[in-house]
C-alpha atoms as a PDB file:
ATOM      1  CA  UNK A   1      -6.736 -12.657  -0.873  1.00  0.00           C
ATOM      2  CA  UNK A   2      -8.279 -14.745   1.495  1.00  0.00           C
ATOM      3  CA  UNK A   3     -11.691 -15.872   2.625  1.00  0.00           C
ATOM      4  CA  UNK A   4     -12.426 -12.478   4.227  1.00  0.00           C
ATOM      5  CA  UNK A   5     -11.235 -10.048   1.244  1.00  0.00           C
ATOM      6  CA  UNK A   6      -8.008  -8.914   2.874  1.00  0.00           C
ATOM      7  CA  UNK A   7      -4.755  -9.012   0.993  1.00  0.00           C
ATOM      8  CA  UNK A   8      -1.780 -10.773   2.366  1.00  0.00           C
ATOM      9  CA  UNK A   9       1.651  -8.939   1.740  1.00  0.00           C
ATOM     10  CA  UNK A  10       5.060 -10.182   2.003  1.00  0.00           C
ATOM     11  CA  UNK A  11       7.129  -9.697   5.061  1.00  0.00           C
ATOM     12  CA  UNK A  12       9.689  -7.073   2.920  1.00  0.00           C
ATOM     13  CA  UNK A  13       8.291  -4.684   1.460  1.00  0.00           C
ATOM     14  CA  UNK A  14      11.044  -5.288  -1.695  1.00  0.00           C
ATOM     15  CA  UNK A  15       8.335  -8.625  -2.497  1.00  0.00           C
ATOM     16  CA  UNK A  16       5.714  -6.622  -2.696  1.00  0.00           C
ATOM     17  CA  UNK A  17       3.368  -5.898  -5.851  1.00  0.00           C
ATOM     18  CA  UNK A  18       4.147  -2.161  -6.541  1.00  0.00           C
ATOM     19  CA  UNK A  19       0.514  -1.629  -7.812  1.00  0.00           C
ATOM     20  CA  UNK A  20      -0.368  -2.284  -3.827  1.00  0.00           C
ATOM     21  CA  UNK A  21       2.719  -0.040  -2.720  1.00  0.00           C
ATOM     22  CA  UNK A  22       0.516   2.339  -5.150  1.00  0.00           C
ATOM     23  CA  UNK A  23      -2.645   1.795  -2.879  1.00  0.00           C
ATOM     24  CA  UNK A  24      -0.684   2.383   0.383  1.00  0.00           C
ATOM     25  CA  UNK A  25       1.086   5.324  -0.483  1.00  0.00           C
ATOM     26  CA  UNK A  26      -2.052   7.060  -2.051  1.00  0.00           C
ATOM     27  CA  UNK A  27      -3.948   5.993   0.645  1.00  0.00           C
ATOM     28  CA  UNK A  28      -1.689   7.613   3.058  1.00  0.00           C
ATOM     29  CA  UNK A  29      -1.258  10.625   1.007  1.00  0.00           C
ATOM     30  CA  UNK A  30      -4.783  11.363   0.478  1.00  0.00           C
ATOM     31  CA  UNK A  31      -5.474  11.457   4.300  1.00  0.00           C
ATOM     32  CA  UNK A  32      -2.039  13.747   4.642  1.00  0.00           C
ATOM     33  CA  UNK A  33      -4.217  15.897   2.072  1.00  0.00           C
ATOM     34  CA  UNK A  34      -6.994  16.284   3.770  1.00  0.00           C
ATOM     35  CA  UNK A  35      -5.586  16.979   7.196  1.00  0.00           C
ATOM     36  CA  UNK A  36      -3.731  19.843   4.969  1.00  0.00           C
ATOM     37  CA  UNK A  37      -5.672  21.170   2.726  1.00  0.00           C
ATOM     38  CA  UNK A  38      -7.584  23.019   5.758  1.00  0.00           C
ATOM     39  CA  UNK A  39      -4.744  24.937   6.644  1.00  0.00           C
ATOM     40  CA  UNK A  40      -5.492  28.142   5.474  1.00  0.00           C
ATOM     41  CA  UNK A  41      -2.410  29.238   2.809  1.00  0.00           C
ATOM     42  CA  UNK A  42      -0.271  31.758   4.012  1.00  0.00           C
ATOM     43  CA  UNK A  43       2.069  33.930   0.981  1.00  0.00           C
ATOM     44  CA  UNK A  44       5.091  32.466   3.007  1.00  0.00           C
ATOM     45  CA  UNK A  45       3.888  28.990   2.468  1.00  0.00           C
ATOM     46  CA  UNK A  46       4.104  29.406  -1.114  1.00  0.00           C
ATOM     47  CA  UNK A  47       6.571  27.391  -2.964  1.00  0.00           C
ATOM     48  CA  UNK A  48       7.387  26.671  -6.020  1.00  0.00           C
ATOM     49  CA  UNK A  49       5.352  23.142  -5.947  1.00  0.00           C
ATOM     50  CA  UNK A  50       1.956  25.062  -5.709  1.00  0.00           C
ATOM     51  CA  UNK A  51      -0.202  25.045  -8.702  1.00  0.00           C
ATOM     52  CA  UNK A  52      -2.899  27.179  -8.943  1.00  0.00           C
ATOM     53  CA  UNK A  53      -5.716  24.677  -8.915  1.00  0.00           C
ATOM     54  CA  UNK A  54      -5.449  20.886  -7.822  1.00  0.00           C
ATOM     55  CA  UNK A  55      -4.944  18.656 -10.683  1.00  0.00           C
ATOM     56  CA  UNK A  56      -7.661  16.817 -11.834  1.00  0.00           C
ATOM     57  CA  UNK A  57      -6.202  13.530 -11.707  1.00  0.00           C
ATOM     58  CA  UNK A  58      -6.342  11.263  -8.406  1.00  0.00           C
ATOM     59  CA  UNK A  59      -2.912  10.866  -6.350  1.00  0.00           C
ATOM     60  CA  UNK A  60      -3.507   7.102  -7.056  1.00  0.00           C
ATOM     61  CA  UNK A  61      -4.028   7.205 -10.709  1.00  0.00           C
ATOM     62  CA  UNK A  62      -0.564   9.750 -10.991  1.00  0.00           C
ATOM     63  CA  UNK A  63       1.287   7.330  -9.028  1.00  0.00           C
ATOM     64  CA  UNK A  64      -0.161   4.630 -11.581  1.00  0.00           C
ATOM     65  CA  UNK A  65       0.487   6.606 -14.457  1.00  0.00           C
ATOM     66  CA  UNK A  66       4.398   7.145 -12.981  1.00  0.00           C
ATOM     67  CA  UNK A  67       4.861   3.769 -12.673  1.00  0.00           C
ATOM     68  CA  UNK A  68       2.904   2.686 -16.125  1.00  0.00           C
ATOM     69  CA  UNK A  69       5.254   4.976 -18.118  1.00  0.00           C
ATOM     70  CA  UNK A  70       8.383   5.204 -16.232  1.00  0.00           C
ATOM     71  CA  UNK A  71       9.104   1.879 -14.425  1.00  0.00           C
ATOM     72  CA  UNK A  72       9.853   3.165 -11.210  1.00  0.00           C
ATOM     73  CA  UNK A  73      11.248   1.339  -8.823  1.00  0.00           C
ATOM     74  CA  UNK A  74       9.716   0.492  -5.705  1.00  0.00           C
ATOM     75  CA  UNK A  75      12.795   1.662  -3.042  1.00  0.00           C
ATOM     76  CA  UNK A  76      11.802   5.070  -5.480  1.00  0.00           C
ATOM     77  CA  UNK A  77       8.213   5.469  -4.603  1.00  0.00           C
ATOM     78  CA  UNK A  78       8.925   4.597  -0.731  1.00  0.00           C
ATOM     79  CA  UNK A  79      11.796   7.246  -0.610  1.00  0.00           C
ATOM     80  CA  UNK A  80       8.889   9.658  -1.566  1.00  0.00           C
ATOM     81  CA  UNK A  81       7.357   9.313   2.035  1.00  0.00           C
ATOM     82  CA  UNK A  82      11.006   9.986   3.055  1.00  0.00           C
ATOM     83  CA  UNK A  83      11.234  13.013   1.472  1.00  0.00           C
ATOM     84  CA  UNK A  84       7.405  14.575   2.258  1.00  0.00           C
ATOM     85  CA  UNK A  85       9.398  14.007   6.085  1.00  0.00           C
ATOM     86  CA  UNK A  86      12.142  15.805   5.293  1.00  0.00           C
ATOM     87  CA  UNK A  87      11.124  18.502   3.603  1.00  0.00           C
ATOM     88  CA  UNK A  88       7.914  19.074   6.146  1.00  0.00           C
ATOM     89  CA  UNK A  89      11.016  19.167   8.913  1.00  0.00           C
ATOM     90  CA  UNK A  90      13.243  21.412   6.983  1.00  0.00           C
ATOM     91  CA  UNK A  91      10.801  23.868   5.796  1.00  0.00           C
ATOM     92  CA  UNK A  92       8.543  24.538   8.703  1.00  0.00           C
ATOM     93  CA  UNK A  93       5.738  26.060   6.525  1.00  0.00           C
ATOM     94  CA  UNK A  94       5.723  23.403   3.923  1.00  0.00           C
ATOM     95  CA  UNK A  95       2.741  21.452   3.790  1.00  0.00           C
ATOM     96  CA  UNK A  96       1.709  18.735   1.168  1.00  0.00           C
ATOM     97  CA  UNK A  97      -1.342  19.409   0.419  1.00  0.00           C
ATOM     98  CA  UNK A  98      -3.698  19.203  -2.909  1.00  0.00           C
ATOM     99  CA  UNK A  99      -1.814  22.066  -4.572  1.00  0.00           C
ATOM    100  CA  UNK A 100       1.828  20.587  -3.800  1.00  0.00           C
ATOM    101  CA  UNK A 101       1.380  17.055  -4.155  1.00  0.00           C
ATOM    102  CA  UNK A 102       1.800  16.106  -7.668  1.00  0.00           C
ATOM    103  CA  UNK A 103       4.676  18.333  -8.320  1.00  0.00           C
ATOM    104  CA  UNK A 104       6.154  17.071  -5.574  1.00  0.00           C
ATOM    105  CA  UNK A 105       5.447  13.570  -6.868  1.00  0.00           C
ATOM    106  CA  UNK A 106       7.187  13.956 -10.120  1.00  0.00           C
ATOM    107  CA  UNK A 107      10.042  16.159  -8.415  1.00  0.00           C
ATOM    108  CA  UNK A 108      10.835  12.840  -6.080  1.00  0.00           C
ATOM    109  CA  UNK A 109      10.399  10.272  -8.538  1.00  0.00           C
ATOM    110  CA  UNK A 110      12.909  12.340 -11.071  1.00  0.00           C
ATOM    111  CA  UNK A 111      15.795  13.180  -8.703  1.00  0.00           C
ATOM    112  CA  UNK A 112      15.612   9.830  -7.098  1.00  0.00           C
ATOM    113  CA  UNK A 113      15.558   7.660 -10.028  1.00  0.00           C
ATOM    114  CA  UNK A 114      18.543   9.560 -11.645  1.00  0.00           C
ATOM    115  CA  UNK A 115      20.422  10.132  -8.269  1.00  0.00           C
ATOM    116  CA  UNK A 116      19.349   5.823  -6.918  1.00  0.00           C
ATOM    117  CA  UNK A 117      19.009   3.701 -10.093  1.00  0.00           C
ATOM    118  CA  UNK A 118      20.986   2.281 -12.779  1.00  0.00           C
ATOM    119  CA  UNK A 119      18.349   3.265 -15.383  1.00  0.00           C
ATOM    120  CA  UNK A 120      16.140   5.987 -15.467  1.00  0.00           C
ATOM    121  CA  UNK A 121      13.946   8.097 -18.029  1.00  0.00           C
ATOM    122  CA  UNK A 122      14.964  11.595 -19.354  1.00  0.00           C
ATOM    123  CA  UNK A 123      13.317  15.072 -18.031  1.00  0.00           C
ATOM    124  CA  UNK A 124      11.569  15.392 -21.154  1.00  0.00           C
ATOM    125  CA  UNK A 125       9.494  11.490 -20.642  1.00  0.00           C
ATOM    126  CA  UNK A 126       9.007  12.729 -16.669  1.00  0.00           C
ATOM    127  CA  UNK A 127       7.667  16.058 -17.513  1.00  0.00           C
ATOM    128  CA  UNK A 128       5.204  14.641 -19.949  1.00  0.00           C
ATOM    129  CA  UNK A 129       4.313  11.941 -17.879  1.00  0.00           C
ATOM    130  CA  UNK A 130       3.760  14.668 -14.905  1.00  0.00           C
ATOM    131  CA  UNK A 131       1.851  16.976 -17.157  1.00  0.00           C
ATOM    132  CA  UNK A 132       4.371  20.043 -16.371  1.00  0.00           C
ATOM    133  CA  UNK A 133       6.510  21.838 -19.099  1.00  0.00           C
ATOM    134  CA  UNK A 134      10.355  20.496 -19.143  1.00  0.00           C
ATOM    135  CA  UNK A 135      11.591  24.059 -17.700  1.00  0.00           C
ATOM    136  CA  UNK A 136       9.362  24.245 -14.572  1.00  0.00           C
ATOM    137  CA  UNK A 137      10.615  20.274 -14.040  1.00  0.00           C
ATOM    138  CA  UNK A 138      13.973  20.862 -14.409  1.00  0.00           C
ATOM    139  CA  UNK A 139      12.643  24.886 -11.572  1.00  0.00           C
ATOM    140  CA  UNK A 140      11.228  21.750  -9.354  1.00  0.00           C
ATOM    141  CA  UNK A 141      14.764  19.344  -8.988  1.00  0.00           C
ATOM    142  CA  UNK A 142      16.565  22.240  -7.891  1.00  0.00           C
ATOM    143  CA  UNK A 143      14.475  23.303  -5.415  1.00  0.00           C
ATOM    144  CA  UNK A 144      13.513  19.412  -4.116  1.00  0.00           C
ATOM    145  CA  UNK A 145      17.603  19.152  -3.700  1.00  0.00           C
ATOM    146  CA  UNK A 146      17.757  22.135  -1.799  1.00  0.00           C
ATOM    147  CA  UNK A 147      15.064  21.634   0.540  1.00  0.00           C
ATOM    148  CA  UNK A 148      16.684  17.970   1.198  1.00  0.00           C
ATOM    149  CA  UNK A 149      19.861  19.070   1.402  1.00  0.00           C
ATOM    150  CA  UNK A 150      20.691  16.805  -1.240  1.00  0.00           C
ATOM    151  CA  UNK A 151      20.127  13.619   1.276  1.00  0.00           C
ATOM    152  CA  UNK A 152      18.657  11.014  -1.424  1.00  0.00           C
ATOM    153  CA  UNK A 153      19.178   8.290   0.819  1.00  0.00           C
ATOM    154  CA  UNK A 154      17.941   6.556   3.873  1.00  0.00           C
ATOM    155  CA  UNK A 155      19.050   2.867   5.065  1.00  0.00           C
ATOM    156  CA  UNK A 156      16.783  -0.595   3.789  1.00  0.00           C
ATOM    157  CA  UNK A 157      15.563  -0.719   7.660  1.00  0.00           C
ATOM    158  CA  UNK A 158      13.608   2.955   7.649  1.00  0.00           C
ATOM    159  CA  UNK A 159      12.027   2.005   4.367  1.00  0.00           C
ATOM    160  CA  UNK A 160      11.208  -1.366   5.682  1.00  0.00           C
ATOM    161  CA  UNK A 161       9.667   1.018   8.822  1.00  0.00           C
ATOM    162  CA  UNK A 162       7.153   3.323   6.184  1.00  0.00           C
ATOM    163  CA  UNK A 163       6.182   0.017   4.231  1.00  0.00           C
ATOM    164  CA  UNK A 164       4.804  -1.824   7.662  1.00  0.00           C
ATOM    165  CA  UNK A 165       3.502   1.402   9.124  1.00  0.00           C
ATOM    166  CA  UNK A 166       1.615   2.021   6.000  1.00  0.00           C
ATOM    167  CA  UNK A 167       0.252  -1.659   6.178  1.00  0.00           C
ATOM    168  CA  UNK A 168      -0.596  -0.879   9.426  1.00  0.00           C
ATOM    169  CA  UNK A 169      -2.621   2.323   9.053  1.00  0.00           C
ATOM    170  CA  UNK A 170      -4.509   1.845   5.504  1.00  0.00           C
ATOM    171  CA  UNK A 171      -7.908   3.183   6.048  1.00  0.00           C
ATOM    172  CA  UNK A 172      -9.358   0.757   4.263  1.00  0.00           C
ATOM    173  CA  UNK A 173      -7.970  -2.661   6.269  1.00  0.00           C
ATOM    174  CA  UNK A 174      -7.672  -4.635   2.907  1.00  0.00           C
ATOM    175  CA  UNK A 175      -4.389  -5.303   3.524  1.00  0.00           C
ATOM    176  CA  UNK A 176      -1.736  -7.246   6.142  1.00  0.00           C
ATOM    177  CA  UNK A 177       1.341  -8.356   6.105  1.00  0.00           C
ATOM    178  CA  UNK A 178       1.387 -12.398   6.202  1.00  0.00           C
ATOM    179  CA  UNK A 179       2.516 -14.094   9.597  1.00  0.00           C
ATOM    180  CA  UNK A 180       1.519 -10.648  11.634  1.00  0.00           C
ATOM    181  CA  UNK A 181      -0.737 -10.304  13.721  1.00  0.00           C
ATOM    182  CA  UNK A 182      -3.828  -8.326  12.763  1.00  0.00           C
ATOM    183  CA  UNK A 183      -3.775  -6.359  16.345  1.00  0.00           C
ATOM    184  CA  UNK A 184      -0.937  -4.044  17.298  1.00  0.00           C
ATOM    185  CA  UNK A 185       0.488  -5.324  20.482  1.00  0.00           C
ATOM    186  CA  UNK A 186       1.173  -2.964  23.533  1.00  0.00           C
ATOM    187  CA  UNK A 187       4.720  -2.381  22.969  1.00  0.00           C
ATOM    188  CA  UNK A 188       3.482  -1.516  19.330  1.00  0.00           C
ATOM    189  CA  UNK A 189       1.153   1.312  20.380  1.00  0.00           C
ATOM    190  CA  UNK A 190       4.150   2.546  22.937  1.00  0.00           C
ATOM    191  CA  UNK A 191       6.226   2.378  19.979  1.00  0.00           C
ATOM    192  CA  UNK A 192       3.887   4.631  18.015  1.00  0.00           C
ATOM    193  CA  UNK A 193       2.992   6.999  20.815  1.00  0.00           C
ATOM    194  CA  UNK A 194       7.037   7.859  21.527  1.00  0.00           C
ATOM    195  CA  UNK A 195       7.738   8.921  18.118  1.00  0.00           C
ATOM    196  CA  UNK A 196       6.775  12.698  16.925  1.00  0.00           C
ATOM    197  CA  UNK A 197       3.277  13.619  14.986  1.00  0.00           C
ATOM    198  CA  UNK A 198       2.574  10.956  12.055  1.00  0.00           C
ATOM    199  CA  UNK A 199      -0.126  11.879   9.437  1.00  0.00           C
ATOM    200  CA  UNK A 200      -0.589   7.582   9.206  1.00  0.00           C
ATOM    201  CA  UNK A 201      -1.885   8.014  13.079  1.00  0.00           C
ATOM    202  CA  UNK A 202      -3.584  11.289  12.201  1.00  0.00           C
ATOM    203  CA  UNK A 203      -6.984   9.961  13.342  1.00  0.00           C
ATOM    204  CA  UNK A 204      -5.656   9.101  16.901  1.00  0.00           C
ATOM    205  CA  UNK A 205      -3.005  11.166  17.506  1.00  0.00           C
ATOM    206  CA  UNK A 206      -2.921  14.517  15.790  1.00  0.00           C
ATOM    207  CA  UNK A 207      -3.900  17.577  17.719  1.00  0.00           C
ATOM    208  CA  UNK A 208      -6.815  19.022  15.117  1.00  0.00           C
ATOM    209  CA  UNK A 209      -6.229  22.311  13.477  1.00  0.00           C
ATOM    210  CA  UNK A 210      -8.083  25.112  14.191  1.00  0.00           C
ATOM    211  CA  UNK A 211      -6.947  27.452  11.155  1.00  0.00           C
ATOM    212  CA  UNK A 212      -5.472  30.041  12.927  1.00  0.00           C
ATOM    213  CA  UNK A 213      -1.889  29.752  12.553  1.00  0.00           C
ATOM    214  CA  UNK A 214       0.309  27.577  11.088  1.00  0.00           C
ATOM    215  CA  UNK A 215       2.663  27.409  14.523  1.00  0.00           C
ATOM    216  CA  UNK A 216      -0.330  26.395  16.001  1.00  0.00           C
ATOM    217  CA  UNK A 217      -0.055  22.906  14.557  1.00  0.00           C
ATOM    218  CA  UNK A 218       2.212  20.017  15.007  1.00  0.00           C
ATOM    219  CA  UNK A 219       4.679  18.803  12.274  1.00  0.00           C
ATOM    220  CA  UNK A 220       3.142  16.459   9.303  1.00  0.00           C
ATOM    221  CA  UNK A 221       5.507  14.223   8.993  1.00  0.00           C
ATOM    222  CA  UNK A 222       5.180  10.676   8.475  1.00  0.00           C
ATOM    223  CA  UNK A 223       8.210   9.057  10.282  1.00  0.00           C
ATOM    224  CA  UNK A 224      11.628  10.905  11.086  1.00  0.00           C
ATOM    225  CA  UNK A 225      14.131  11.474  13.738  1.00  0.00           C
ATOM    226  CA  UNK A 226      14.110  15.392  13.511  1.00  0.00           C
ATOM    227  CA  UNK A 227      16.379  15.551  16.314  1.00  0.00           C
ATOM    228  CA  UNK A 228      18.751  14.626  12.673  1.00  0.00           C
ATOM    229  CA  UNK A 229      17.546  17.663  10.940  1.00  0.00           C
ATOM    230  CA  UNK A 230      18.289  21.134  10.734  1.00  0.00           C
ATOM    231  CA  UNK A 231      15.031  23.100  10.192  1.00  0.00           C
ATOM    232  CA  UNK A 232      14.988  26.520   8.273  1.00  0.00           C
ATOM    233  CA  UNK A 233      14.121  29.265  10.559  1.00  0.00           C
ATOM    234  CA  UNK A 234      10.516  30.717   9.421  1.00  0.00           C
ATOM    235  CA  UNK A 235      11.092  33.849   7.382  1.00  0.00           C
ATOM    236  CA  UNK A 236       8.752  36.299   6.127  1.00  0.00           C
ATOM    237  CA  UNK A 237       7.213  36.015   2.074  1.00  0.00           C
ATOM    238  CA  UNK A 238       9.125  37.363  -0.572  1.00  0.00           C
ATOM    239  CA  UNK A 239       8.012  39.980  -3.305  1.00  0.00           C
ATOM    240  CA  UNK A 240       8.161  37.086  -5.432  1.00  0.00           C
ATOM    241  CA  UNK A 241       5.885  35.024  -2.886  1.00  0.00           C
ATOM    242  CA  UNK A 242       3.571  37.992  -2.307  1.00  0.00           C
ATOM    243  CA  UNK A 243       3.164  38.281  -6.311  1.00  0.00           C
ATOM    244  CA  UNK A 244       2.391  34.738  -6.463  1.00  0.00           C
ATOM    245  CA  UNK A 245       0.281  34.989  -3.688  1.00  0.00           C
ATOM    246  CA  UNK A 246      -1.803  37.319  -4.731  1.00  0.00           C
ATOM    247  CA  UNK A 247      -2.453  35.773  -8.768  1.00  0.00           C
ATOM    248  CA  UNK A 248      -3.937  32.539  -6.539  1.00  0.00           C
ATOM    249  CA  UNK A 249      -6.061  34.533  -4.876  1.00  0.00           C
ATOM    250  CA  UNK A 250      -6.899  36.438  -8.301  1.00  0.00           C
ATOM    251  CA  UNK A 251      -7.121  32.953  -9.993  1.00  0.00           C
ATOM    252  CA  UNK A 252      -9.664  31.478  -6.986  1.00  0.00           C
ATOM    253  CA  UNK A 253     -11.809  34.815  -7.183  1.00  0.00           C
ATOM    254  CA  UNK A 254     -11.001  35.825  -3.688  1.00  0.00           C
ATOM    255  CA  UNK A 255     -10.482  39.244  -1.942  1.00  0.00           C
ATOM    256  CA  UNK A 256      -6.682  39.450  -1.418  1.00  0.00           C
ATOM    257  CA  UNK A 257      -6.658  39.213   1.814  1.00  0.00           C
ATOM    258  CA  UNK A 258      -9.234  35.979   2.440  1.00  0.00           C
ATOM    259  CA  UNK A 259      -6.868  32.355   2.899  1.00  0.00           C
ATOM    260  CA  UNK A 260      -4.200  34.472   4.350  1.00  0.00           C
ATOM    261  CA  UNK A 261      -3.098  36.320   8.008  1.00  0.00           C
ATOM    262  CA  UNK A 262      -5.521  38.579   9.108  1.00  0.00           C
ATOM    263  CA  UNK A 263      -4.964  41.314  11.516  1.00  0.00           C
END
């Protein structure tokens, strides 16, 4: 730390502490959440990473509690950011928002770890660490793989991207990386301004929802080439989505219709 309270990183983000990886990535997160959480929840949105209330626990002290208990590794908790991209670019209607997050946590952390790393923990130790039941865990990998397409990996240099772009965005300007400059230059903000919608330059650059539709807003991803991807085509809900649908809005005390298209 120096005289002025910031925190000095190292230039990879491999040298970093993982407890400030932790702060970044929650930071980041909890901004993503907000932006989402006022987009009003369609029965076609529903997935199976939706809980029924928001957890009680803060996406900083579950990412403490992963790492505490499982000794992820830090390449793991990047690829999460990774993922939140791909899966916000494959499923059009996916958002990560206060109801998805933590499952989607867990789900990440658990498929990379066994997919990426030499050692890793069994369902049992990530579903009690995640606070779900084994069985909706194991529900939770198959559908993560799916909506990947079972791409676990990305190359060193986009991880090396997330980990300076999250520097670079924290709300709270504690931290920089050391030998940088503290001012993003020109070509920087050009940079930033060419790629598509980023959640990390929400503040700046992301048109603001108005809660009307979902099409209506741009894609919340954090850093991707989608031109790479191959989105799903929006479909309709399901019975089983309807059914689920309509036990949230029975479990939040709402009118079946309220949170949902109106016509």
């Amino acid at each position: 730390m120096d005289s002025s309270g910031r925190v000095a990183l190292p230039a990879a983000f491999e040298d970093a502490d993982i407890d400030n990886l932790a702060l970044l990535i929650a930071d980041m997160l909890d901004r993503l959440i907000a932006h989402n959480d006022q987009i009003p929840l369609l029965p076609e949105s529903l997935t199976r990473f939706h809980s029924r209330t928001a957890p009680g626990i803060s996406v900083l002290d579950y990412l403490r509690r992963i790492i505490k208990f499982t000794k992820v590794e830090k390449t793991c908790l990047l690829l999460t950011l990774h993922y939140v991209d791909q899966m916000c670019s494959r499923m059009p209607l996916f958002t990560l928002s206060s109801l998805t997050c933590h499952r989607f946590i867990i789900a990440s952390i658990a498929v990379c770890s066994k997919g990426l790393c030499d050692t890793f923990c069994t369902n049992s130790l990530y579903a009690r660490v995640g606070g779900i039941p084994v069985a909706e865990l194991n529900v939770l990998e198959r559908e993560f793989l799916h909506a990947i397409d079972w791409r676990l990996t990305c190359t060193r240099e986009v991880l090396q991207e997330y980990y300076v772009n999250l520097v670079r965005t924290d709300s709270t300007g504690t931290f920089y990386i050391a030998g940088s400059e503290s001012i993003s230059s020109d070509s920087d903000i050009e940079s930033a301004s060419s790629r598509s919608a980023s959640p990390m330059d929400i503040q700046v650059r992301h048109r603001p929802s108005l809660g009307i539709l979902p099409s209506t807003r741009e894609a919340s991803t954090i850093l991707i080439d989608t031109a790479t991807l191959a989105p799903q085509a929006p479909q309709g809900p399901t019975i089983e989505q309807n059914m689920a649908f309509a036990a949230l809005q029975h479990s939040l005390g709402r009118p079946p219709g309220e949170g949902g298209r109106t016509t």
